[in-house]
N, C-alpha and C. Protein backbone atom coordinates (compact mmCIF):
# COMPACT_ATOMS: atom_id res chain seq x y z
N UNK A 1 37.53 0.39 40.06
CA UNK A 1 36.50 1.24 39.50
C UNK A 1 35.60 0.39 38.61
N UNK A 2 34.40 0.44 38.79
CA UNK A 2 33.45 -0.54 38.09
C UNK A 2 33.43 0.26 36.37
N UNK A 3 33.14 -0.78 35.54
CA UNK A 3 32.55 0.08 33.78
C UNK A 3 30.87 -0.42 34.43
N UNK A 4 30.82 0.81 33.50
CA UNK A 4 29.41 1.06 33.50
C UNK A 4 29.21 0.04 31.89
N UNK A 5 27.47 -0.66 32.48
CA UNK A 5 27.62 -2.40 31.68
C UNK A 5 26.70 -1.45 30.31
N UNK A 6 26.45 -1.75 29.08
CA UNK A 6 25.30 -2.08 27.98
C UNK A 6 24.48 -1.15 28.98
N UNK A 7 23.52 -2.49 29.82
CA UNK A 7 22.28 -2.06 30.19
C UNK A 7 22.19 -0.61 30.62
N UNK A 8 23.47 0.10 31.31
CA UNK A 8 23.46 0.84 32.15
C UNK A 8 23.16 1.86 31.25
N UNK A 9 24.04 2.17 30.06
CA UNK A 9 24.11 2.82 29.02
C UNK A 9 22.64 3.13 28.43
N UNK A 10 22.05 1.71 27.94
CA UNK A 10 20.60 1.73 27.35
C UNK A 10 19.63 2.58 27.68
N UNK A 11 19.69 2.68 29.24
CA UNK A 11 18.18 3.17 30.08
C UNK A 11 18.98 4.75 29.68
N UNK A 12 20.46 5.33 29.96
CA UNK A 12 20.52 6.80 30.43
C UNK A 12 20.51 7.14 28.83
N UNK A 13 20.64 6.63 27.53
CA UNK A 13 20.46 6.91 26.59
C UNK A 13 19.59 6.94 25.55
N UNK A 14 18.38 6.67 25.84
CA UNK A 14 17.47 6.51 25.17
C UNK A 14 15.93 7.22 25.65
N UNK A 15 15.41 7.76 24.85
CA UNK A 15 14.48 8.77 25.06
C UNK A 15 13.53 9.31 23.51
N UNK A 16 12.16 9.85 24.01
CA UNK A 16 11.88 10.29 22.71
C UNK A 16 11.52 11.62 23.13
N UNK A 17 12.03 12.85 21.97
CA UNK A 17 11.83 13.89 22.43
C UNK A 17 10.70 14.95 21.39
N UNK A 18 10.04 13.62 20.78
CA UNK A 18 8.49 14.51 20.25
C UNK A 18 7.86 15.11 21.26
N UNK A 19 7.00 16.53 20.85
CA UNK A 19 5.86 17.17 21.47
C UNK A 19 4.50 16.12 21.62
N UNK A 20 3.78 16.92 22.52
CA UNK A 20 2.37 16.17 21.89
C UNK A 20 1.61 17.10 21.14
N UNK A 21 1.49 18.38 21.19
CA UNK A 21 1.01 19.31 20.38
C UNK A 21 1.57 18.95 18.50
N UNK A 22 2.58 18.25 18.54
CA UNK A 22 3.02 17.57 17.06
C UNK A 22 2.38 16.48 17.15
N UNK A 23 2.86 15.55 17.76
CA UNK A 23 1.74 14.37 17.75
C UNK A 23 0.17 14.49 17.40
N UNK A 24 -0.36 15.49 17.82
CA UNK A 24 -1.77 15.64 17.14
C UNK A 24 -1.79 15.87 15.94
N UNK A 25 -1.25 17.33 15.84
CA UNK A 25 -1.02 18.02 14.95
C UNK A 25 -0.58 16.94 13.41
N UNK A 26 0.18 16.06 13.93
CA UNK A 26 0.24 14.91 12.41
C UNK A 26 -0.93 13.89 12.30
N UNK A 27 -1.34 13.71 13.40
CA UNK A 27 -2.16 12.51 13.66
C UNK A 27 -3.68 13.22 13.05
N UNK A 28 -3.95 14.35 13.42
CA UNK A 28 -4.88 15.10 12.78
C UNK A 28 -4.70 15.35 11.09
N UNK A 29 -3.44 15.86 10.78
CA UNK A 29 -3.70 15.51 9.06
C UNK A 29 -3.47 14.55 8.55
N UNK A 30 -2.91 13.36 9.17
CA UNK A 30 -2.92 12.61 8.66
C UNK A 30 -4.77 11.79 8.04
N UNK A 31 -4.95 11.71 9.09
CA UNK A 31 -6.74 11.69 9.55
C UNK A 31 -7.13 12.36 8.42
N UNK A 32 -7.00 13.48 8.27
CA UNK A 32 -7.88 14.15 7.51
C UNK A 32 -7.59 14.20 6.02
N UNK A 33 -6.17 13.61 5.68
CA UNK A 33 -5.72 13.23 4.38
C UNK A 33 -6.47 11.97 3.79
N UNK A 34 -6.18 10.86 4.69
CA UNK A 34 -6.86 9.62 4.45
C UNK A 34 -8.33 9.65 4.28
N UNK A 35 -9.09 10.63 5.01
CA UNK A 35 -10.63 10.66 4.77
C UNK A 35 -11.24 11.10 3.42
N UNK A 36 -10.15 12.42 3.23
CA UNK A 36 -10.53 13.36 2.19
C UNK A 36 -9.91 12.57 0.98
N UNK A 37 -9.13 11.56 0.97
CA UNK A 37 -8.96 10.71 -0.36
C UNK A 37 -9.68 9.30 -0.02
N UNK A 38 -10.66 8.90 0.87
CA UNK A 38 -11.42 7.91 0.76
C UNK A 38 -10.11 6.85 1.19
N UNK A 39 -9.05 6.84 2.09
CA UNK A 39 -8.21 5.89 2.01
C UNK A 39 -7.46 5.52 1.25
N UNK A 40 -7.32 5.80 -0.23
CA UNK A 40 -6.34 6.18 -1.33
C UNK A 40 -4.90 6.35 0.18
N UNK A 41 -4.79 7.80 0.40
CA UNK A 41 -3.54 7.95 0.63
C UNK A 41 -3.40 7.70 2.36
N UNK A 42 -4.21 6.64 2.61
CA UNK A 42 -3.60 6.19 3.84
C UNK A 42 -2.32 5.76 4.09
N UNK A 43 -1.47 5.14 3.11
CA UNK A 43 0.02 4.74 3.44
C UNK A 43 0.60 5.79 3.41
N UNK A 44 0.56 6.99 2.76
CA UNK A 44 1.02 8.55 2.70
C UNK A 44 1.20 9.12 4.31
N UNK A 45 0.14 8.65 4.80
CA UNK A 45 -0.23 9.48 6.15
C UNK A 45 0.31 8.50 7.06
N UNK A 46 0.21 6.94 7.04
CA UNK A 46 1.32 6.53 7.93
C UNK A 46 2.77 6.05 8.03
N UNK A 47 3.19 6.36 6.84
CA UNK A 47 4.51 6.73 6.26
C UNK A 47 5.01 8.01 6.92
N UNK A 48 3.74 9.01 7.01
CA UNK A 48 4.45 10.44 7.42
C UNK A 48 4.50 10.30 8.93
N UNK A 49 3.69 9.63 9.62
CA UNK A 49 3.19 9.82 11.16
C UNK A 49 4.29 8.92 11.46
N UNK A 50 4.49 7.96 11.13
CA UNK A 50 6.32 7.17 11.80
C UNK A 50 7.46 7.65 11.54
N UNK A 51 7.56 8.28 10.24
CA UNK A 51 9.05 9.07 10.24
C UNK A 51 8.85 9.91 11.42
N UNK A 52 8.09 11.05 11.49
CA UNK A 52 7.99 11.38 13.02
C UNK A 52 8.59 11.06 14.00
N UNK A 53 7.39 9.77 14.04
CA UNK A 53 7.93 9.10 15.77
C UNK A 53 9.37 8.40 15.07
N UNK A 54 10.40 8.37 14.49
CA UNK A 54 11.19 7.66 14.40
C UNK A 54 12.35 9.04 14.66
N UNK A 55 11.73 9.83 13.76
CA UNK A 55 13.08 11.11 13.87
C UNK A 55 12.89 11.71 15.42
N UNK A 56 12.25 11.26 16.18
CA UNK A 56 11.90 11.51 17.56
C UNK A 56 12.42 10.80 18.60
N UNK A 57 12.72 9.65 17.94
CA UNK A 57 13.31 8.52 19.28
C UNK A 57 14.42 8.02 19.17
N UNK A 58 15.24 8.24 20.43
CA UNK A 58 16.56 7.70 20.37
C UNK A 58 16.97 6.44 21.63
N UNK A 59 17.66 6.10 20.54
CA UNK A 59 17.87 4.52 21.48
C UNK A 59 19.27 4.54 21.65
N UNK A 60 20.29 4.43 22.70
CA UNK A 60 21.07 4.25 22.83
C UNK A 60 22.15 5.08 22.64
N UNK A 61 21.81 6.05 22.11
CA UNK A 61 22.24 7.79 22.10
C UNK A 61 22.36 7.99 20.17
N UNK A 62 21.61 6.66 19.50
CA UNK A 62 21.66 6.61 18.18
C UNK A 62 20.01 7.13 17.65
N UNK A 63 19.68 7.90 17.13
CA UNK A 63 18.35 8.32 16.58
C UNK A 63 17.67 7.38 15.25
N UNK A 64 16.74 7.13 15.80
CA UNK A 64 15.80 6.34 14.72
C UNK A 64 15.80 7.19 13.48
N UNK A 65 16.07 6.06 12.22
CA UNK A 65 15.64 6.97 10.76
C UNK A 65 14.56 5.93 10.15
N UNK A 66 13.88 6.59 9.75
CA UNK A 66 12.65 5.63 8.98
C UNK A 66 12.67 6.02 7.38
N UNK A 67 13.13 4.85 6.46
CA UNK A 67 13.14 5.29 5.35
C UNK A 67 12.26 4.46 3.91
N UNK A 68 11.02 4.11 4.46
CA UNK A 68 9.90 3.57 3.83
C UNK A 68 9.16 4.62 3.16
N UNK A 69 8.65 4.66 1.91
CA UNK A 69 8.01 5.54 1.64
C UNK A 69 6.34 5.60 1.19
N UNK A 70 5.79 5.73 1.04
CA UNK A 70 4.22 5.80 0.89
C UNK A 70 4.04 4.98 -0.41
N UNK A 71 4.77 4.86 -1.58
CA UNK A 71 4.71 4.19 -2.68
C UNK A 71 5.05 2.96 -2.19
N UNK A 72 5.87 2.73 -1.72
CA UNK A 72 6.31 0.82 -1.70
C UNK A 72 4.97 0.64 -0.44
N UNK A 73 4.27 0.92 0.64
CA UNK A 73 3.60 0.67 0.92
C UNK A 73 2.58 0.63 0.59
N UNK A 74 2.19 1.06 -0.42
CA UNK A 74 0.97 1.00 -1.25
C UNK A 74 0.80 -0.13 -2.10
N UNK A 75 2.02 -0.47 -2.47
CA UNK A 75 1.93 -1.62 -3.34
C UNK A 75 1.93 -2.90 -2.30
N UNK A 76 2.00 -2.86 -1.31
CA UNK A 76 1.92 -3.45 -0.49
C UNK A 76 -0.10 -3.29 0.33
N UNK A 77 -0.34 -2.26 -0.12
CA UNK A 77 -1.60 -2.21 0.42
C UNK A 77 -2.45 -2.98 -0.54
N UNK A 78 -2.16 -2.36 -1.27
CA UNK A 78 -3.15 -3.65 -2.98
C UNK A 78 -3.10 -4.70 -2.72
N UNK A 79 -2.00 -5.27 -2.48
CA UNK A 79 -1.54 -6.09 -2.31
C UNK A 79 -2.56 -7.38 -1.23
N UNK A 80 -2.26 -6.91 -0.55
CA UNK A 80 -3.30 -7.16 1.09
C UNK A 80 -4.63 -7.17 0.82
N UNK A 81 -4.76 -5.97 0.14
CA UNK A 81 -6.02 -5.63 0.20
C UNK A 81 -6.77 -6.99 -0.78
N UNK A 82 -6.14 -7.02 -1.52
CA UNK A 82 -6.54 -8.82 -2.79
C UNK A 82 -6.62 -9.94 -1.71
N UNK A 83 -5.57 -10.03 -1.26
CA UNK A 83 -5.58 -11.25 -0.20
C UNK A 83 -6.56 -11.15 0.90
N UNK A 84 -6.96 -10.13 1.41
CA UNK A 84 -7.89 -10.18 1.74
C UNK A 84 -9.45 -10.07 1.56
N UNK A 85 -9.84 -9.42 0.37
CA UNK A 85 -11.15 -10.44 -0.38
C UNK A 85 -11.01 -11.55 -1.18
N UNK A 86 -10.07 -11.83 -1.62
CA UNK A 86 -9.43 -13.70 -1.69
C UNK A 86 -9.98 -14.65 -1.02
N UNK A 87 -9.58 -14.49 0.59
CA UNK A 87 -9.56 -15.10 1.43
C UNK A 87 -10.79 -14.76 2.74
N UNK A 88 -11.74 -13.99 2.09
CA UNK A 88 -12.88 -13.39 2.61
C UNK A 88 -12.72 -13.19 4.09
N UNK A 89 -11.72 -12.40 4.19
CA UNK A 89 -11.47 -11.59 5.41
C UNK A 89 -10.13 -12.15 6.47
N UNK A 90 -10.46 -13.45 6.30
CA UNK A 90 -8.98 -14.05 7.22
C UNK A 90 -7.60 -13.37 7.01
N UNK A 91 -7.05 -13.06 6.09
CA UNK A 91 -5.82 -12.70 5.90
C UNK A 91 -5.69 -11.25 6.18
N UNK A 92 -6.98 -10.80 6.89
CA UNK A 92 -6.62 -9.43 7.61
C UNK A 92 -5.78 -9.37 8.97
N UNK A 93 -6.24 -10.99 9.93
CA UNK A 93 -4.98 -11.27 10.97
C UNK A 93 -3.84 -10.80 10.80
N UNK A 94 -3.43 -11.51 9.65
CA UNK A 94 -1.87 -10.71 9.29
C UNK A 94 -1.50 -9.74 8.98
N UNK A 95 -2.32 -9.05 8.28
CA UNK A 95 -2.42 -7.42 7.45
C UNK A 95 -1.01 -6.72 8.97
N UNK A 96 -1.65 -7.05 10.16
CA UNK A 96 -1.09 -5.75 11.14
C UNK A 96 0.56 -6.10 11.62
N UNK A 97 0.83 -7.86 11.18
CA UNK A 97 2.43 -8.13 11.71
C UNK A 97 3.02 -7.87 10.29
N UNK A 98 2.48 -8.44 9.28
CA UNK A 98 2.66 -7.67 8.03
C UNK A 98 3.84 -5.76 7.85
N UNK A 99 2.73 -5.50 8.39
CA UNK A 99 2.85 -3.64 8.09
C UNK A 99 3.86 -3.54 9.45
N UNK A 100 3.88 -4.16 10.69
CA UNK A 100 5.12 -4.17 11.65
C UNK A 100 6.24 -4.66 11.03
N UNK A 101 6.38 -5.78 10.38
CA UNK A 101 7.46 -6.23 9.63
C UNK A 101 8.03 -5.58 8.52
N UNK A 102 7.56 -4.59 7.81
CA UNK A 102 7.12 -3.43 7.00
C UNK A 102 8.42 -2.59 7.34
N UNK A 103 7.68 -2.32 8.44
CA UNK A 103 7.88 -0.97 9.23
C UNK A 103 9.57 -0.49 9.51
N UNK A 104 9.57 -2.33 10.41
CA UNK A 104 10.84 -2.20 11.24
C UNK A 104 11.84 -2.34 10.22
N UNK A 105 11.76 -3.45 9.14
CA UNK A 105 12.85 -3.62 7.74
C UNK A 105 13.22 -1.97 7.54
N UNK A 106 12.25 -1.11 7.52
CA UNK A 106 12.65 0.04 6.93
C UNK A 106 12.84 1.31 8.34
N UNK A 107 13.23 0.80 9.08
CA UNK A 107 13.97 1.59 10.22
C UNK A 107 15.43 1.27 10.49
N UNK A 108 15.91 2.49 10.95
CA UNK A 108 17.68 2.00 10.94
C UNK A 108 17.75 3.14 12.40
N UNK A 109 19.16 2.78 12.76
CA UNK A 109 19.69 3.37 13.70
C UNK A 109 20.82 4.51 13.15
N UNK A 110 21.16 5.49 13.49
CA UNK A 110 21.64 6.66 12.46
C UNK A 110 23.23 6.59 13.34
């Protein structure tokens, strides 16, 4: 009798089971949070839009938890945001592996 390998496991266990009617639905206030505070609370809104997709996706029959919060990314946005009129725009390249490296540190498997 063969075991069924890792890989086999991976593909039949993993799935994300967000709506898309939610998917807007956050992606729209989020949008409309960040506008209506001038970008102030943009880390607010993508802090909120990945817990989402994180409490949504499961890998391996284990569910993503995302536990970053809008404050430590903010200080992280200042942050950037200096280095990048510092460095008159170059250090925006990084700004986006930055906020991925961010991201994933503060994702776990449940």
């Amino acid at each position: 009798m063969a075991e069924k390998t890792n890989i086999d496991i991976a593909h039949s266990d993993s799935y994300f089971d967000g709506g898309l009617f939610q998917l807007i639905g956050w992606n729209i206030l989020g949008w409309f949070v960040t506008v209506l505070t001038l970008g102030i609370c943009f880390p607010w809104s993508y802090t909120m839009i990945y817990r989402w997709e994180a409490e949504h996706t499961v890998i391996n029959g284990r569910r993503l938890k995302f536990d970053g919060t809008a404050v430590q990314l903010f200080g992280l946005w200042i942050k950037w945001l200096l280095l990048i009129i510092i460095t008159l725009g170059i250090y925006s390249f990084w700004v986006s592996i930055s906020l991925k490296k961010w991201r994933v540190s503060h994702t776990r498997l449940t």
